[in-house]
Protein backbone atom coordinates (compact mmCIF):
# COMPACT_ATOMS: atom_id res chain seq x y z
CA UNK A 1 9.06 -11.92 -33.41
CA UNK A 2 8.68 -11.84 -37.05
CA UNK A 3 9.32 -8.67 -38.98
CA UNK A 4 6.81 -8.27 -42.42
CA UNK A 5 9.57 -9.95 -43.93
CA UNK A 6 9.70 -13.25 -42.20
CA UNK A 7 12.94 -12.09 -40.76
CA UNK A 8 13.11 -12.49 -36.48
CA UNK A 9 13.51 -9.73 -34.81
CA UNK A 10 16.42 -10.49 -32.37
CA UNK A 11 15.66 -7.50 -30.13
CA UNK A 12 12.43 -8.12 -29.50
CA UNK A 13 12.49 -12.31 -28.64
CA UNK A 14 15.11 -10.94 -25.84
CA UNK A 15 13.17 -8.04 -24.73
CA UNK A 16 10.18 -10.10 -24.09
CA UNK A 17 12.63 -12.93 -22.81
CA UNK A 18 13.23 -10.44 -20.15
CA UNK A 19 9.79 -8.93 -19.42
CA UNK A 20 9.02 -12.59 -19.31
CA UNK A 21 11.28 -13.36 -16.64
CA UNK A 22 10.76 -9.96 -14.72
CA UNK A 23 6.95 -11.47 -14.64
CA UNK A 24 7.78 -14.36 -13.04
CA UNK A 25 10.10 -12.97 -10.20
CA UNK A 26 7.30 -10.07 -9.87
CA UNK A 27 4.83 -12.80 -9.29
CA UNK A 28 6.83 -14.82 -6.33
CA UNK A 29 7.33 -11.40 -4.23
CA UNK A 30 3.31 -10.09 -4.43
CA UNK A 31 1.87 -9.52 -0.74
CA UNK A 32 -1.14 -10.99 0.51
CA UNK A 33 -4.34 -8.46 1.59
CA UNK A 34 -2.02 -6.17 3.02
CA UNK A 35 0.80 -3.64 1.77
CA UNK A 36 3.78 -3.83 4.64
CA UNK A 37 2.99 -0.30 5.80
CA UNK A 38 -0.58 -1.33 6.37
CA UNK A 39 0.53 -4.47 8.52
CA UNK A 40 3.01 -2.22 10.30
CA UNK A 41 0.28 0.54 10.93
CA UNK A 42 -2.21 -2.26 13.11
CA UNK A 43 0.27 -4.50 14.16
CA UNK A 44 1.98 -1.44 16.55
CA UNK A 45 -2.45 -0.21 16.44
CA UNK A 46 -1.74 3.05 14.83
CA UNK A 47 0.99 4.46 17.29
CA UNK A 48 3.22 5.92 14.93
CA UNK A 49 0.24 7.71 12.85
CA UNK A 50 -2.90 10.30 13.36
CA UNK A 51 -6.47 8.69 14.43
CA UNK A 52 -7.14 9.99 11.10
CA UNK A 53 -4.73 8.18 9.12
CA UNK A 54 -5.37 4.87 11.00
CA UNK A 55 -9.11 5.39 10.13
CA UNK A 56 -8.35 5.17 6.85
CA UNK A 57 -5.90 2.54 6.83
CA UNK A 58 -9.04 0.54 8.48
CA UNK A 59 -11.40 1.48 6.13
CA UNK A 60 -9.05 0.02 3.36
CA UNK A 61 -8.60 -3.04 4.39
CA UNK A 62 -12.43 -3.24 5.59
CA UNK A 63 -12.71 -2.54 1.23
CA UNK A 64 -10.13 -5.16 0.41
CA UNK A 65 -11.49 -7.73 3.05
CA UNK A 66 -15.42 -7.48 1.05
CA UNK A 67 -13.04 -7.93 -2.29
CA UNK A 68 -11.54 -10.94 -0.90
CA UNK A 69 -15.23 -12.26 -0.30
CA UNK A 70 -16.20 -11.28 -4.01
CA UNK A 71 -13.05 -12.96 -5.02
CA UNK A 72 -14.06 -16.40 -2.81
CA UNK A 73 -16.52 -17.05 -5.50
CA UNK A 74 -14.33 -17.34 -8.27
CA UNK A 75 -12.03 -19.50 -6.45
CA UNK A 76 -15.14 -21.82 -5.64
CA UNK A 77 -15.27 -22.75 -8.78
CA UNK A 78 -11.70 -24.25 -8.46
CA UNK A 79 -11.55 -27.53 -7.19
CA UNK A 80 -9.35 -26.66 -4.13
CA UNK A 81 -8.49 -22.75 -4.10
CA UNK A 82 -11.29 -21.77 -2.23
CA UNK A 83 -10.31 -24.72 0.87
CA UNK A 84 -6.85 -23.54 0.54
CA UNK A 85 -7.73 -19.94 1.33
CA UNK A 86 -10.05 -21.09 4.41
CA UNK A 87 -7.39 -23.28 5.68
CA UNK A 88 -5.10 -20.59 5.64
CA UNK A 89 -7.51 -17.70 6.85
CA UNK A 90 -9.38 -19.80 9.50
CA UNK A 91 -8.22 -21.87 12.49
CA UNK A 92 -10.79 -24.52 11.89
CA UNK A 93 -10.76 -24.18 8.06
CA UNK A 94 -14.83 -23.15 7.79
């Protein structure tokens, strides 16, 4: 980065070299639809948590599931995104 001087400012080209680089490792480990306590909570069907708390769990993935659908239309207008979701979602990839 240039200071009002014209002079680089060393500190800040390796500072954003960094947040750069934090991006990209941040990027490789995001989840899918659901957080790993959520997955837990239905794989084992709520055993280790209230009725109540499953209910909600449920309900928040019902949310993200209609986001996911809002979300297919953008990734129709890809050329392949939108296949490559329903061949991973969908035994018969329809």
């Amino acid at each position: 980065m240039a200071t009002k001087s014209g002079k680089v400012n060393r500190l800040a080209t390796i500072t954003g070299n960094m947040e750069a680089r934090e991006a990209a490792d941040m990027a490789e480990d995001r989840r899918g639809l659901l957080t790993d306590r959520e997955r837990e909570i239905l794989l084992n069907d709520g055993k280790d948590v209230t009725d109540k708390y499953y209910g909600v769990v449920v309900s928040r993935v019902r949310k993200k599931i209609e986001l996911v659908g809002d979300d297919l239309e953008a990734l129709e207008q890809h050329e392949t995104l939108a296949d490559e979701l329903r061949e991973e979602v969908c035994d018969d990839g329809k």
